[in-house]
N, C-alpha and C. Protein backbone atom coordinates (compact mmCIF):
# COMPACT_ATOMS: atom_id res chain seq x y z
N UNK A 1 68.74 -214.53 29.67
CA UNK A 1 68.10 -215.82 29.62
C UNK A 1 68.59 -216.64 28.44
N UNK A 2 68.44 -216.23 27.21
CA UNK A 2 69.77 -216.82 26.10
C UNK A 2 70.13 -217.71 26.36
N UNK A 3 71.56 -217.73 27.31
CA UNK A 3 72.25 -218.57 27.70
C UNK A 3 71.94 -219.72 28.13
N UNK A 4 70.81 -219.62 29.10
CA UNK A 4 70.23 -220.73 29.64
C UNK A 4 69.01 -221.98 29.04
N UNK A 5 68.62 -221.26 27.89
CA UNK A 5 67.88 -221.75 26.93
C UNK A 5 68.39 -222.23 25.44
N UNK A 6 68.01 -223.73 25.89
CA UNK A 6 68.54 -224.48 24.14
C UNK A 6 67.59 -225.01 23.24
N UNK A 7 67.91 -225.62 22.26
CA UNK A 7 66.71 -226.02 21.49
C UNK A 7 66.28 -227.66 22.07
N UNK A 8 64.95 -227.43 22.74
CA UNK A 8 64.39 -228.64 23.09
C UNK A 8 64.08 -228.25 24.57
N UNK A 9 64.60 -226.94 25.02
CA UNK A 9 64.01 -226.46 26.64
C UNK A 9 62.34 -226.48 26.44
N UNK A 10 61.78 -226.42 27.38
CA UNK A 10 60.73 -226.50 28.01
C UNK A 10 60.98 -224.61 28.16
N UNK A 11 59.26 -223.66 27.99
CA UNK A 11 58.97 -222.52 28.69
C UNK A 11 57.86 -222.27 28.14
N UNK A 12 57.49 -221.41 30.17
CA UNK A 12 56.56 -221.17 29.92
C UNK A 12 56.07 -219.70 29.53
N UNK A 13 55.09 -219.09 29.00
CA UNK A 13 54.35 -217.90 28.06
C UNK A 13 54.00 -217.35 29.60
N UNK A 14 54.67 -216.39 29.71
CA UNK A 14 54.15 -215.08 30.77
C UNK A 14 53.40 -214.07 30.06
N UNK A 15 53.93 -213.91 28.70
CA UNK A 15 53.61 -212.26 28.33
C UNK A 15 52.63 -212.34 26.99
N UNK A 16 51.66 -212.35 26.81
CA UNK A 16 50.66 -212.07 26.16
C UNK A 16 50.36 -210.89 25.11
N UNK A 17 50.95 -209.67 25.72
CA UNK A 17 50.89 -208.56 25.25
C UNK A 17 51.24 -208.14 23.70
N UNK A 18 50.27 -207.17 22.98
CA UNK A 18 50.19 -207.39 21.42
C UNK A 18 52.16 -207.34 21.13
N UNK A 19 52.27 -207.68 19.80
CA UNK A 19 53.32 -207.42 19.30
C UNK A 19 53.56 -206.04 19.44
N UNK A 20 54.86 -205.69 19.90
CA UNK A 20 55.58 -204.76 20.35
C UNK A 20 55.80 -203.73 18.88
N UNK A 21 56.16 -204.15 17.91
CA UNK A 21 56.77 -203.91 16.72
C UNK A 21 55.11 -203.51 15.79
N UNK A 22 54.00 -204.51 15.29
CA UNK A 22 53.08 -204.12 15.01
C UNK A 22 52.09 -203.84 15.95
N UNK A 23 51.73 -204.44 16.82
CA UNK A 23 50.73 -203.98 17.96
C UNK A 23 49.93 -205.22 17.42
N UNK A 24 49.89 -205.92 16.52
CA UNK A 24 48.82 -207.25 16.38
C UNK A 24 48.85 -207.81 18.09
N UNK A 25 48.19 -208.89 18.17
CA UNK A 25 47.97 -209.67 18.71
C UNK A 25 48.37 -210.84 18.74
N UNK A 26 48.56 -211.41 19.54
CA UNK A 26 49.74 -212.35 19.63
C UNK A 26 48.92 -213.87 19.81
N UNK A 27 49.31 -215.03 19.40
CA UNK A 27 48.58 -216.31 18.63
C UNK A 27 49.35 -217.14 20.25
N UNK A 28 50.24 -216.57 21.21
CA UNK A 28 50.49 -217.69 22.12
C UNK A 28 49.45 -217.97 23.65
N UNK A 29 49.38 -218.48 24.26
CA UNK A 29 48.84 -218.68 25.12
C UNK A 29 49.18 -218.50 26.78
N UNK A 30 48.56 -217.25 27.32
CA UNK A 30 49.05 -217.43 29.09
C UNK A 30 49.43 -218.68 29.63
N UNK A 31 50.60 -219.09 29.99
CA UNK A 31 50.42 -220.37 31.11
C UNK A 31 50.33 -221.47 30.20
N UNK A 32 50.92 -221.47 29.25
CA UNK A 32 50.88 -222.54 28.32
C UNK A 32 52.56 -222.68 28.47
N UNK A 33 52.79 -224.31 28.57
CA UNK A 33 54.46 -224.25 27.67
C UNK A 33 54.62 -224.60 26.25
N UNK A 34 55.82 -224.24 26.01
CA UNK A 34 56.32 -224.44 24.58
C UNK A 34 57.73 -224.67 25.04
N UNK A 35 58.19 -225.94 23.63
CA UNK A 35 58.98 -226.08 23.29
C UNK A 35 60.03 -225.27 22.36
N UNK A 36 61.15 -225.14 22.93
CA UNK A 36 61.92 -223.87 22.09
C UNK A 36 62.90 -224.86 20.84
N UNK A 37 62.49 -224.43 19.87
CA UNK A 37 62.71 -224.92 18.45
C UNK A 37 64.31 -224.43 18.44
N UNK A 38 64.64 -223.44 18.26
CA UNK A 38 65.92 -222.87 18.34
C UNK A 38 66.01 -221.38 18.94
N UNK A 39 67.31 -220.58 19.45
CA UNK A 39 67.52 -219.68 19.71
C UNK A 39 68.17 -219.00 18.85
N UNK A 40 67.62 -217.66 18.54
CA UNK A 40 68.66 -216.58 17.69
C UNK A 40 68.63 -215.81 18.50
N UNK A 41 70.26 -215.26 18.56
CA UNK A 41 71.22 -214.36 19.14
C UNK A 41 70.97 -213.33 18.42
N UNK A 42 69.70 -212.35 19.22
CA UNK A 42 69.07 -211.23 17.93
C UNK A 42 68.77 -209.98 19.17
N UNK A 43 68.81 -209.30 18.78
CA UNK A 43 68.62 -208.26 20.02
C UNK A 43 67.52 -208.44 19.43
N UNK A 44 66.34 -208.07 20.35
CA UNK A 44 65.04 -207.81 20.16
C UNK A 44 65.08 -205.96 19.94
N UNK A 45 64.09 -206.08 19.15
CA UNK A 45 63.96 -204.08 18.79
C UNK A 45 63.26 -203.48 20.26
N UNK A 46 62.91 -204.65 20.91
CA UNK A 46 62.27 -203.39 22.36
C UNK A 46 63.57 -203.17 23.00
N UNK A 47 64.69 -204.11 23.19
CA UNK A 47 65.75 -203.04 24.10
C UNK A 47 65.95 -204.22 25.14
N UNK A 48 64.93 -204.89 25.32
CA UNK A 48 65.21 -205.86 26.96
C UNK A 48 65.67 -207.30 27.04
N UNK A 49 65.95 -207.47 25.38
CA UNK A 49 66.41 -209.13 25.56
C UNK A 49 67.45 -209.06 23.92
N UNK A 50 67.99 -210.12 24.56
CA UNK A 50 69.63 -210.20 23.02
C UNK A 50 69.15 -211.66 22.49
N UNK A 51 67.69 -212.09 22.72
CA UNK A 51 67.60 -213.30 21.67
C UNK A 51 66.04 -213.38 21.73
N UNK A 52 65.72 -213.73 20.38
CA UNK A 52 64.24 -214.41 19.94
C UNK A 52 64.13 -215.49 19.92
N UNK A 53 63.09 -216.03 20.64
CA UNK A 53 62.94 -217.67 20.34
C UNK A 53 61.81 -218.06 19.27
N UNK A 54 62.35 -219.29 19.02
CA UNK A 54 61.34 -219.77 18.45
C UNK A 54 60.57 -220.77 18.41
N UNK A 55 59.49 -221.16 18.75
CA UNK A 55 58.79 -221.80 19.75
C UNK A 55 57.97 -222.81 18.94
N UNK A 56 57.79 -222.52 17.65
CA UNK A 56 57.14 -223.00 16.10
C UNK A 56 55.71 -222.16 16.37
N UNK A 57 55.44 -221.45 16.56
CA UNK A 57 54.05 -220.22 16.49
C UNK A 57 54.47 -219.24 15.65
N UNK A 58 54.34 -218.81 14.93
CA UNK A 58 54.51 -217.77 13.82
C UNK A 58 56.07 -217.82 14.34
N UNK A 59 56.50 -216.73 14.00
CA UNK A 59 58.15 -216.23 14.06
C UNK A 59 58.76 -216.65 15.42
N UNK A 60 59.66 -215.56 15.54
CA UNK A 60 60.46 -216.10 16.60
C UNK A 60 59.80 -214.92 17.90
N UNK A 61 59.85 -215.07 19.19
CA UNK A 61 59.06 -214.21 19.71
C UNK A 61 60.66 -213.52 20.71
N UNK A 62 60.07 -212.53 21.45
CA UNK A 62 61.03 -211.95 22.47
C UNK A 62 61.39 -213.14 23.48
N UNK A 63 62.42 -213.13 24.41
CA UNK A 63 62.66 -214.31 25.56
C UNK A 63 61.81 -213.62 26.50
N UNK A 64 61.80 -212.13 26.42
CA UNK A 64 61.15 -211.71 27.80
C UNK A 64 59.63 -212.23 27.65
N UNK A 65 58.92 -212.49 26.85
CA UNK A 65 57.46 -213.64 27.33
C UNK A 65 57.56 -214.65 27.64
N UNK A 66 58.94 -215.57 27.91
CA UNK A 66 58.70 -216.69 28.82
C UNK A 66 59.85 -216.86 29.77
N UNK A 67 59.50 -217.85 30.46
CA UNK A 67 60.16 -218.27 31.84
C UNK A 67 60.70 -219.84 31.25
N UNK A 68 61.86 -219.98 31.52
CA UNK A 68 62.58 -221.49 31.71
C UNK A 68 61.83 -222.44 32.90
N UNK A 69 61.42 -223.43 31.94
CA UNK A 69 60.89 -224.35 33.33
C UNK A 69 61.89 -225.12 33.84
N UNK A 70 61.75 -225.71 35.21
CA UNK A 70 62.92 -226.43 35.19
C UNK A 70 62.62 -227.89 34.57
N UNK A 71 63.87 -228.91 34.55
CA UNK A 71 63.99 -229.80 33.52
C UNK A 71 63.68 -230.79 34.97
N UNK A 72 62.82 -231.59 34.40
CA UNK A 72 62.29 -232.71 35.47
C UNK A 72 63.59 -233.54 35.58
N UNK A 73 62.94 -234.09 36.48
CA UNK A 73 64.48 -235.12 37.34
C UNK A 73 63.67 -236.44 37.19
N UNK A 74 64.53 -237.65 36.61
CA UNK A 74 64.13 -238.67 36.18
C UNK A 74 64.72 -239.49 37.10
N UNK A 75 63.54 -240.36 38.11
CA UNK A 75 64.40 -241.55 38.50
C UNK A 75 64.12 -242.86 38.45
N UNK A 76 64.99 -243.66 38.21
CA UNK A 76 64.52 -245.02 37.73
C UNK A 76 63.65 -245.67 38.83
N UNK A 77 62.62 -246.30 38.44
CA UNK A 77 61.65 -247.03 39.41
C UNK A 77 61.49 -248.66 38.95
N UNK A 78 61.65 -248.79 39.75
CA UNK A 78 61.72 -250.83 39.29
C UNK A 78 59.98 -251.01 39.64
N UNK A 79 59.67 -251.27 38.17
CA UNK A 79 58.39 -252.33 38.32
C UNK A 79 58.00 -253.44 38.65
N UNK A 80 56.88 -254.13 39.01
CA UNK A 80 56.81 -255.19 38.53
C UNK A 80 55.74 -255.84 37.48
N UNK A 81 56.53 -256.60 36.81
CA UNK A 81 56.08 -257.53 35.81
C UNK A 81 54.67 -258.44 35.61
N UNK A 82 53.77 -258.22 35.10
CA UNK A 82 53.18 -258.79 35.48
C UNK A 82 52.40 -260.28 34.23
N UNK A 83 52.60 -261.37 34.54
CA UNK A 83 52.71 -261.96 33.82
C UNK A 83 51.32 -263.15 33.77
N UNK A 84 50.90 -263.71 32.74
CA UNK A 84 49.71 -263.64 32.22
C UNK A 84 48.82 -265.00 33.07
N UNK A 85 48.16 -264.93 33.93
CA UNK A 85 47.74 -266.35 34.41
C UNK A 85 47.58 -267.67 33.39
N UNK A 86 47.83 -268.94 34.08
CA UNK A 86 47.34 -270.02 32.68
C UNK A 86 46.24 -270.76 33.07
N UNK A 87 45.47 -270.61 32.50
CA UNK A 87 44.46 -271.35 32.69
C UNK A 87 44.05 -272.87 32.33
N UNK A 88 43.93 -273.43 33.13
CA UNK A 88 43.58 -275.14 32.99
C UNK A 88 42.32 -275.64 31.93
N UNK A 89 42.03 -276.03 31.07
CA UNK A 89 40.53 -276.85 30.50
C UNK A 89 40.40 -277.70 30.96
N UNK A 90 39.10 -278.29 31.51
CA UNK A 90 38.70 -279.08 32.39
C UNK A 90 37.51 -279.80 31.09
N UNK A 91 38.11 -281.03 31.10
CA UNK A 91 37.01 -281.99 30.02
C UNK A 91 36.26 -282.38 30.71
């Protein structure tokens, strides 16, 4: 996943589960997204991912707790304008 994730992706928190390394408890949220601050090219100490993100929540976390959202598709929509009635004074 690495690869596919840059700083300013969109993802979302699948994995909840305490810290792997201390067993604390973890400060992110199920089903929440976050913005990925930057990627380090770090093996994680569990074995299942070659980068930590960092999401701005304490440190950098494993990739395997989130999912890449996809990047919305922007299309231009023409408005219209709407411009201010004038009103007459009547003496």
């Amino acid at each position: 996943m690495s690869y596919a994730v840059g700083p300013g992706d969109l993802v979302l928190c699948v994995n909840v589960a305490p810290n792997h390394v201390t067993g604390e408890p973890v400060p992110l949220v199920a089903g929440e997204t976050y913005r990925v601050v930057s990627v380090m090219e770090f093996a994680c100490p569990c074995g299942r991912s070659d980068a930590l993100l960092d999401v701005g929540v304490d440190f950098a976390w494993c990739q395997t707790r989130f999912r890449l959202m996809p990047k919305p598709k922007f299309e231009a929509k023409t408005r219209r304008v709407s411009a201010p009635k004038k009103k007459e004074t009547v003496r």
